[in-house]
Protein backbone atom coordinates (compact mmCIF):
# COMPACT_ATOMS: atom_id res chain seq x y z
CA UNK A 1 35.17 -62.21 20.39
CA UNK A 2 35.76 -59.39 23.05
CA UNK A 3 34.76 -55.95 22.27
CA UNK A 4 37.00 -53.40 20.48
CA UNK A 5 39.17 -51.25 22.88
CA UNK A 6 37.77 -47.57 23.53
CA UNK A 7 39.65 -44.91 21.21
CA UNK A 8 37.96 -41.75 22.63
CA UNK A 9 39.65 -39.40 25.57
CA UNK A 10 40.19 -40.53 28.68
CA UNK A 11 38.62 -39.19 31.39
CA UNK A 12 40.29 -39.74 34.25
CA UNK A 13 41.72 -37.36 36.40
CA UNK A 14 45.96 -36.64 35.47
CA UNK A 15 47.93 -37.82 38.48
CA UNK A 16 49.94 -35.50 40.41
CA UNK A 17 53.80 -36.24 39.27
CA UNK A 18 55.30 -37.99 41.23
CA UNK A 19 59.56 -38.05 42.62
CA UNK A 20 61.82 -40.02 40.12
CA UNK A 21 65.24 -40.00 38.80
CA UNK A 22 64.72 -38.11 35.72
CA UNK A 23 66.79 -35.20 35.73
CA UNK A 24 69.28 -35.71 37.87
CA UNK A 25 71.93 -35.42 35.88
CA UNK A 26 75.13 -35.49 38.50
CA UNK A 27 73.87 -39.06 39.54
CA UNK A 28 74.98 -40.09 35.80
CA UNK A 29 78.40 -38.75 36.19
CA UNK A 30 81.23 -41.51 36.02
CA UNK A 31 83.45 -40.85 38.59
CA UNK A 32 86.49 -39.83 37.88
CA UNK A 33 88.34 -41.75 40.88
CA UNK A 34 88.01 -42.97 44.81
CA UNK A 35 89.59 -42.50 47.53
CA UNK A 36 92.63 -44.85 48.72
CA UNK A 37 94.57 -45.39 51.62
CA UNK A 38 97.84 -43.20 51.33
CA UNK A 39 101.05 -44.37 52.16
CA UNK A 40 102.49 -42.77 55.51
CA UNK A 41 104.53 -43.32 58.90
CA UNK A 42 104.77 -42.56 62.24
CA UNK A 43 105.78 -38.90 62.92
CA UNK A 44 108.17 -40.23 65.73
CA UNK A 45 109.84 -42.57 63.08
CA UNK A 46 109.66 -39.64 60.51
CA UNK A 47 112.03 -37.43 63.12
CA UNK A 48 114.19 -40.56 63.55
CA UNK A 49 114.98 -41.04 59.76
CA UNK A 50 115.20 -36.95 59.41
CA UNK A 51 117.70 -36.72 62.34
CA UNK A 52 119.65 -40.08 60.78
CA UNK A 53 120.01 -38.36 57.27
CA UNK A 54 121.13 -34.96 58.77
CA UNK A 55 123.90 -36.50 60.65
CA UNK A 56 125.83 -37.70 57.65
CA UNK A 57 125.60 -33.31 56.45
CA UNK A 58 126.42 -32.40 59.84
CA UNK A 59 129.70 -34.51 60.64
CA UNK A 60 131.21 -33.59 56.68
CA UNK A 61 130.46 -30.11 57.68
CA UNK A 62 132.09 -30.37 61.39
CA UNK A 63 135.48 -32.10 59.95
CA UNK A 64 135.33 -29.06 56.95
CA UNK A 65 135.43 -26.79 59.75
CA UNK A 66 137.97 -28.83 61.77
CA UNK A 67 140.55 -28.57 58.64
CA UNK A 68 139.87 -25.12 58.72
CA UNK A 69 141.26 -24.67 62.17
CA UNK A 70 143.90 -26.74 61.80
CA UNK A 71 144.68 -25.28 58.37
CA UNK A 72 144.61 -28.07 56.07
CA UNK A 73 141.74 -26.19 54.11
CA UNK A 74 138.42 -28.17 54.42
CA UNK A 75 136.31 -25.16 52.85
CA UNK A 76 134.82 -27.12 50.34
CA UNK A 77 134.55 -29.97 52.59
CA UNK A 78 132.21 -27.48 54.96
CA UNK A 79 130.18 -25.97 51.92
CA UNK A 80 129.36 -29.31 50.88
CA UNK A 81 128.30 -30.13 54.42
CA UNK A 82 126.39 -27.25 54.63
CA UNK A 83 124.44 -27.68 50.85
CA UNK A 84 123.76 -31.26 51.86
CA UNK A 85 122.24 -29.98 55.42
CA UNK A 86 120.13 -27.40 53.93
CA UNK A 87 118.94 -30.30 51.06
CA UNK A 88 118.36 -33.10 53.63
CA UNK A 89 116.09 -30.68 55.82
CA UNK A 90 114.45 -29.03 53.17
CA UNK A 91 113.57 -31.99 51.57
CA UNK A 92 112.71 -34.01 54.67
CA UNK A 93 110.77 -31.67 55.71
CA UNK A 94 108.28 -31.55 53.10
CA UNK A 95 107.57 -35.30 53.51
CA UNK A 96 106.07 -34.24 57.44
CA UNK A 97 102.48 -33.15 57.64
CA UNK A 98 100.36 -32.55 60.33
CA UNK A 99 96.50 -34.01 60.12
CA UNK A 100 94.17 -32.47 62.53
CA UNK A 101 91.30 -34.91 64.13
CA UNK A 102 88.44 -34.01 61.99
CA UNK A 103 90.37 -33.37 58.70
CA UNK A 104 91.96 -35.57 56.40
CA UNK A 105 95.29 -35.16 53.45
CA UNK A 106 94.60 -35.76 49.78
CA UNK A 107 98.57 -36.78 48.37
CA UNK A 108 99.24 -35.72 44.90
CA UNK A 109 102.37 -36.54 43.30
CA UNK A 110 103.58 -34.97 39.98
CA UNK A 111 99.39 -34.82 39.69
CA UNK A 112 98.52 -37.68 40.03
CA UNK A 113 96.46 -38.78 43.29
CA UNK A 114 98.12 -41.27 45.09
CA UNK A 115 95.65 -41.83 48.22
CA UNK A 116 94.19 -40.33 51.52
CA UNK A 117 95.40 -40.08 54.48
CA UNK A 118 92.85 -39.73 57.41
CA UNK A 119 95.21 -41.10 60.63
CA UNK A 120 95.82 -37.97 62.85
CA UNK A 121 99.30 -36.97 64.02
CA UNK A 122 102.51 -36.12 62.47
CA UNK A 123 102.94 -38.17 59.64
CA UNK A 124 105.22 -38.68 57.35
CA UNK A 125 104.59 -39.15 53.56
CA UNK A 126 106.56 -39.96 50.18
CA UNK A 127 108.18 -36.94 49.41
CA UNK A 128 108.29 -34.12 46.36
CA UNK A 129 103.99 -34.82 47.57
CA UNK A 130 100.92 -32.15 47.90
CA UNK A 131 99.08 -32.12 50.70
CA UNK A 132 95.39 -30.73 50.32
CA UNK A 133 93.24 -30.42 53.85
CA UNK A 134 89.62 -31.75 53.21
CA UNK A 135 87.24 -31.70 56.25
CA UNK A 136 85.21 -34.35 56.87
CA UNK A 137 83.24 -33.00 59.58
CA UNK A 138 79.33 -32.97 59.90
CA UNK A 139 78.48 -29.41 58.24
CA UNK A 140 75.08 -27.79 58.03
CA UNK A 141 73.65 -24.64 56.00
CA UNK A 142 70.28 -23.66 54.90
CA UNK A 143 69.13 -22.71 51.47
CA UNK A 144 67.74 -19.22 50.77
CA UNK A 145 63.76 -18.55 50.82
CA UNK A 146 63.06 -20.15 47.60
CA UNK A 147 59.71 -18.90 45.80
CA UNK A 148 58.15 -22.05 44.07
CA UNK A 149 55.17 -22.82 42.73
CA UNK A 150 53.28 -26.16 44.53
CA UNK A 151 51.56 -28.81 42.33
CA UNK A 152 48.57 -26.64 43.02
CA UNK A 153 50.46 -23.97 41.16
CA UNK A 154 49.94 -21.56 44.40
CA UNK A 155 53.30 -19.71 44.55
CA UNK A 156 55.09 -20.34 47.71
CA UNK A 157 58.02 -19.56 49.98
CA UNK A 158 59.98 -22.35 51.24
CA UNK A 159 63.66 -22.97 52.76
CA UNK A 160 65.29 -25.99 54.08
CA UNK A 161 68.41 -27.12 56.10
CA UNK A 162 70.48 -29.80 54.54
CA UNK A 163 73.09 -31.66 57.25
CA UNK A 164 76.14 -32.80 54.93
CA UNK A 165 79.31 -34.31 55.27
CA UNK A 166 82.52 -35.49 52.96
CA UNK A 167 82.74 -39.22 52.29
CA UNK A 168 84.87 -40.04 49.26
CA UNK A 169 87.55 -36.74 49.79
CA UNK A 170 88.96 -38.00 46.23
CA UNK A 171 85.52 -37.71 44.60
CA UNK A 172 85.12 -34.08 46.17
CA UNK A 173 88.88 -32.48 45.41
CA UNK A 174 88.59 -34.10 41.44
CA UNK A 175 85.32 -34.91 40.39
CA UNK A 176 83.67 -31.08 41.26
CA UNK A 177 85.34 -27.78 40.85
CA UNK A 178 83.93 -26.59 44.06
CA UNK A 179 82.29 -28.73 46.18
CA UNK A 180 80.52 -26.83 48.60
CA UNK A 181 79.55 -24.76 45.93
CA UNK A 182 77.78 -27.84 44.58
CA UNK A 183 76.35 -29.06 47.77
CA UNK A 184 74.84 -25.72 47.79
CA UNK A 185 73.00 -25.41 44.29
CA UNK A 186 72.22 -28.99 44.47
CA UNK A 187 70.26 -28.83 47.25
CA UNK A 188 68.31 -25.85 46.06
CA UNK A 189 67.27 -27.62 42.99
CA UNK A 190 66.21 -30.51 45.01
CA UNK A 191 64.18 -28.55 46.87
CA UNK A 192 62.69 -26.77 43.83
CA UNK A 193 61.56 -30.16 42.67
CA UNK A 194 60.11 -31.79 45.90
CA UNK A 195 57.90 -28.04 46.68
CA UNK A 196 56.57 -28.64 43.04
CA UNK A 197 55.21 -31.99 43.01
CA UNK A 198 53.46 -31.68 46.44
CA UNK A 199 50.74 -29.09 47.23
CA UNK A 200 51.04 -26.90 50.15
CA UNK A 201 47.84 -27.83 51.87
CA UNK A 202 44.05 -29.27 51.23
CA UNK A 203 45.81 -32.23 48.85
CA UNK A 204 43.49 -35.53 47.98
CA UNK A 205 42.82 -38.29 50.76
CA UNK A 206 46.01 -40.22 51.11
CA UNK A 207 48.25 -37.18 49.39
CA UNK A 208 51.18 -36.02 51.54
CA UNK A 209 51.23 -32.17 51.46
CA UNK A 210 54.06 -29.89 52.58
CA UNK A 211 52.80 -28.42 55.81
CA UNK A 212 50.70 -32.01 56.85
CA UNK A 213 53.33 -34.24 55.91
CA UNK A 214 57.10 -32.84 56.71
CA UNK A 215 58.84 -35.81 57.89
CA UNK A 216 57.63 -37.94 54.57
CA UNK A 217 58.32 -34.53 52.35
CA UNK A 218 61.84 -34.30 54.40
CA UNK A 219 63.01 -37.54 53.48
CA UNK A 220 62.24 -37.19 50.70
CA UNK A 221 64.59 -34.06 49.72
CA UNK A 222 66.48 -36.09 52.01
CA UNK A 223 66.85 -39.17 48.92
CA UNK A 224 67.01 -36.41 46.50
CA UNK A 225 69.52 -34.16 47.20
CA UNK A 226 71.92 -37.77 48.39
CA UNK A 227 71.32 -39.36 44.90
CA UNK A 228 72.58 -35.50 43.05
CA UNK A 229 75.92 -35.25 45.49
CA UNK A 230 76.63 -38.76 45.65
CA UNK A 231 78.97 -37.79 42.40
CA UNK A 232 81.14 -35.59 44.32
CA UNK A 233 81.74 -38.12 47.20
CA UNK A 234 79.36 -36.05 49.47
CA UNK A 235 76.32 -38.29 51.56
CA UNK A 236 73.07 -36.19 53.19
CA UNK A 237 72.51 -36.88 57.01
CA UNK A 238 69.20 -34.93 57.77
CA UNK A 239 66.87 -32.23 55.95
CA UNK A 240 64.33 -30.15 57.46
CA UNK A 241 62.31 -27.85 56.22
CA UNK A 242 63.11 -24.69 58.15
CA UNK A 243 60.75 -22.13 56.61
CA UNK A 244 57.14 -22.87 54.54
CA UNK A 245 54.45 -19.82 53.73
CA UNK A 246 52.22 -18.66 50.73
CA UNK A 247 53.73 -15.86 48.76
CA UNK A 248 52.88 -12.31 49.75
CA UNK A 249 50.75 -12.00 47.04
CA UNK A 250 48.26 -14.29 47.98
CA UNK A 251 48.81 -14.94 51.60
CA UNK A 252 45.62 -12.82 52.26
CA UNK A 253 43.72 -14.49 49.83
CA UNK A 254 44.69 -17.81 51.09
CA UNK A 255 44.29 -16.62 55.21
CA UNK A 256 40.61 -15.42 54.49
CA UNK A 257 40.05 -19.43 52.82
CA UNK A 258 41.77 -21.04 55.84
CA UNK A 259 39.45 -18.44 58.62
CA UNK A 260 36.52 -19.85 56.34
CA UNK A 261 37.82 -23.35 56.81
CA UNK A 262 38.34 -22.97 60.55
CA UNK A 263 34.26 -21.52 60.52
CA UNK A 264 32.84 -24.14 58.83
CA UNK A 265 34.59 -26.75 61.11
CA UNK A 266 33.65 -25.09 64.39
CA UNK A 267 29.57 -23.99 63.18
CA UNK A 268 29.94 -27.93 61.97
CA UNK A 269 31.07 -29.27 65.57
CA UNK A 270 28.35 -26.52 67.15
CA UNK A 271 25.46 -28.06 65.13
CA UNK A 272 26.86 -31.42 65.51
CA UNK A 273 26.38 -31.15 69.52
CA UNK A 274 23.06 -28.81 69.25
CA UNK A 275 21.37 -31.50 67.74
CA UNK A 276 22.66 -34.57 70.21
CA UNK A 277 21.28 -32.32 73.22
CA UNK A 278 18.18 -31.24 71.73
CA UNK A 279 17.67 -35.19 70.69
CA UNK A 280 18.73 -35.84 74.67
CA UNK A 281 16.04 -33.47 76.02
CA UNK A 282 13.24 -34.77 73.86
CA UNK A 283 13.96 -38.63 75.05
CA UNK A 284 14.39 -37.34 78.49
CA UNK A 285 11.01 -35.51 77.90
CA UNK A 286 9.22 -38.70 76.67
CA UNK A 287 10.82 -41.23 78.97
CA UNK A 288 9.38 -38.83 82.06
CA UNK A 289 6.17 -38.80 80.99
CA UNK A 290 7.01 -35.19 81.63
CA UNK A 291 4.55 -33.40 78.76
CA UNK A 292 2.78 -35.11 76.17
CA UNK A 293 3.63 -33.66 72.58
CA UNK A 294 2.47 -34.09 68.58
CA UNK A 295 4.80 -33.79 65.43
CA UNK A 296 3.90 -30.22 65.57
CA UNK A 297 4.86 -29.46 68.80
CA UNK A 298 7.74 -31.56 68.77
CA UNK A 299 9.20 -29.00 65.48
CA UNK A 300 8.55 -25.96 67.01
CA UNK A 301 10.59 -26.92 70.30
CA UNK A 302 13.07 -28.03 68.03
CA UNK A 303 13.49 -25.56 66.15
CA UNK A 304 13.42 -23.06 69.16
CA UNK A 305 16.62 -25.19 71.16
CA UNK A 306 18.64 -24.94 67.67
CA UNK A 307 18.03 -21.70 67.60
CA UNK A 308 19.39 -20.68 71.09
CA UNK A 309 22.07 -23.59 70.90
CA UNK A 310 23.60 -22.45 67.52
CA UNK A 311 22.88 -18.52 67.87
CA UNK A 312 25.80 -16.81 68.15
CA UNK A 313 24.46 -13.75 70.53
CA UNK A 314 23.14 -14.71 73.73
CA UNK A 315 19.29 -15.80 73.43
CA UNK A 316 16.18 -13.21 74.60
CA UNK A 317 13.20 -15.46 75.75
CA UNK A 318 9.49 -14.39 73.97
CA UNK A 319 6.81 -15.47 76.81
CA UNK A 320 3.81 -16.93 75.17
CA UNK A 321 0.78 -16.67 76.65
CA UNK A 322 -1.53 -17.69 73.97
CA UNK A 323 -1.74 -21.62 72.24
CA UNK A 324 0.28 -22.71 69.84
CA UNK A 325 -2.81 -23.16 67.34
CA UNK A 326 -4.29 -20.18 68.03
């Protein structure tokens, strides 16, 4: 029969937390639509059919104003001419749009989204259509100086940059009011979250820490802030972590604990070498035949080489003219 589980506290040690997908609520978001290819043509063509569809206007107006001259009347002829010219151009015109390389048109027609066009030129599109510019170049910005606390709890200072770009221009223009608005807060609250689940320095064996681990904690925010703009058709390039210090408050506090850390490792590395020489002089001594020394001896010459080896003023030598035992 095995023995009865344990029912009293554990004591093991609570685990640092650790990054999940809890939270993120924009990443639960059902998307409201994606982008499609938009119908469009050729500017040339475009011209071709606007030219075509003015010249029917322009000869009714031309034989208006030949009846004019000749005086068989032909005013209305000409107005008509004229109305249909100014309709035809008007209209035609609003089917052309331009589309810069680097930027892409989001159609709309009577509100409803009827595709993307991302072909550069003069185009020409259905018409009685809105045309809205969206950028899909490869921006950048960096976040302000954020004060978080670490896992530690030590309050910190910490700022990133975050390399974005458009993907779905559908997803940005309808699912988010303002999307580089939301890029921005986004990636600030990602941030937030990645500073407070890692310590800044001095973490366990095998712990990434902010300042001895960037290019894990990077991709990291990296994953983060991707997965909370993926809902507004936005993808993450790069981050980098442009800016990392202690608060003001305890930046003194935590400079005098890294000058004692830096002390300890150098007196360790000083008495770490002291020893190997003093342990090469007595071998030397012994292999030489050079003097002949007891356990006594032996400590006190010791003890006099770790003295001048780890000393940290320069040594002054006592001559001894006497014995040892005396």
């Amino acid at each position: 029969m095995s023995d009865p589980t344990p029912t009293g506290p554990s004591t093991a040690e609570p685990s640092r937390p650790v990054l999940g997908r809890q939270g993120l609520g924009p990443a639960q978001v059902k998307p409201i639509t994606h982008e499609k290819s938009g119908w469009s043509l050729s500017g040339g063509l475009g011209l071709i059919i606007l030219l075509a569809l003015l010249a029917g206007p322009v000869y009714l107006g031309w034989s208006g104003a030949r009846r004019m001259v000749d005086g068989n009347g032909g005013d209305a002829q000409l107005a008509w001419g004229i109305v249909l010219f100014i309709v035809v151009f008007v209209l035609m015109g609003s089917c052309m749009t331009i589309v810069s390389p680097g930027d892409t048109k989001v159609l709309q027609f009577l509100g409803s989204y009827v595709g993307t066009i991302r072909r550069t030129g003069l185009r020409l599109v259905a018409p009685f259509t809105t045309h809205k510019r969206v950028s899909v170049k490869v921006r950048n910005f960096e976040t302000r100086d954020l004060k978080v606390n670490d896992a530690d709890g030590n309050p910190i200072n910490i700022a990133a940059i975050v390399v974005w770009q458009v993907e779905d221009t559908a997803q940005s223009v309808f699912q988010v009011e303002d999307y580089q608005q939301f890029v921005t807060v986004q990636s600030e609250a990602a941030l937030r979250h990645i500073a407070s689940i890692h310590p800044y320095d001095n973490g366990a064996p095998g712990e990434p820490t902010l300042r001895g681990s960037t290019d894990l904690v990077a991709a990291q925010l990296a994953d983060e802030v991707s997965e909370r703009i993926a809902i507004a058709g936005l993808k993450v390039i790069e981050t980098r972590i442009s800016s990392l210090s202690f608060a003001p408050e305890i930046a003194q506090v935590m400079l005098q604990r890294q000058q004692a850390e830096a002390v300890l490792a150098a007196r360790s590395r000083i008495v770490e070498g002291a020893v190997s020489m003093v342990q090469s002089a007595l071998e030397r001594l012994e292999s030489d035949a050079v003097v002949q020394m007891d356990d006594e001896r032996k400590a006190a010459m010791i003890s006099n080489l770790l003295v001048v080896l780890c000393s940290d003023s320069r040594a002054t030598p006592v001559v001894n003219t006497g014995s040892l035992y005396t």
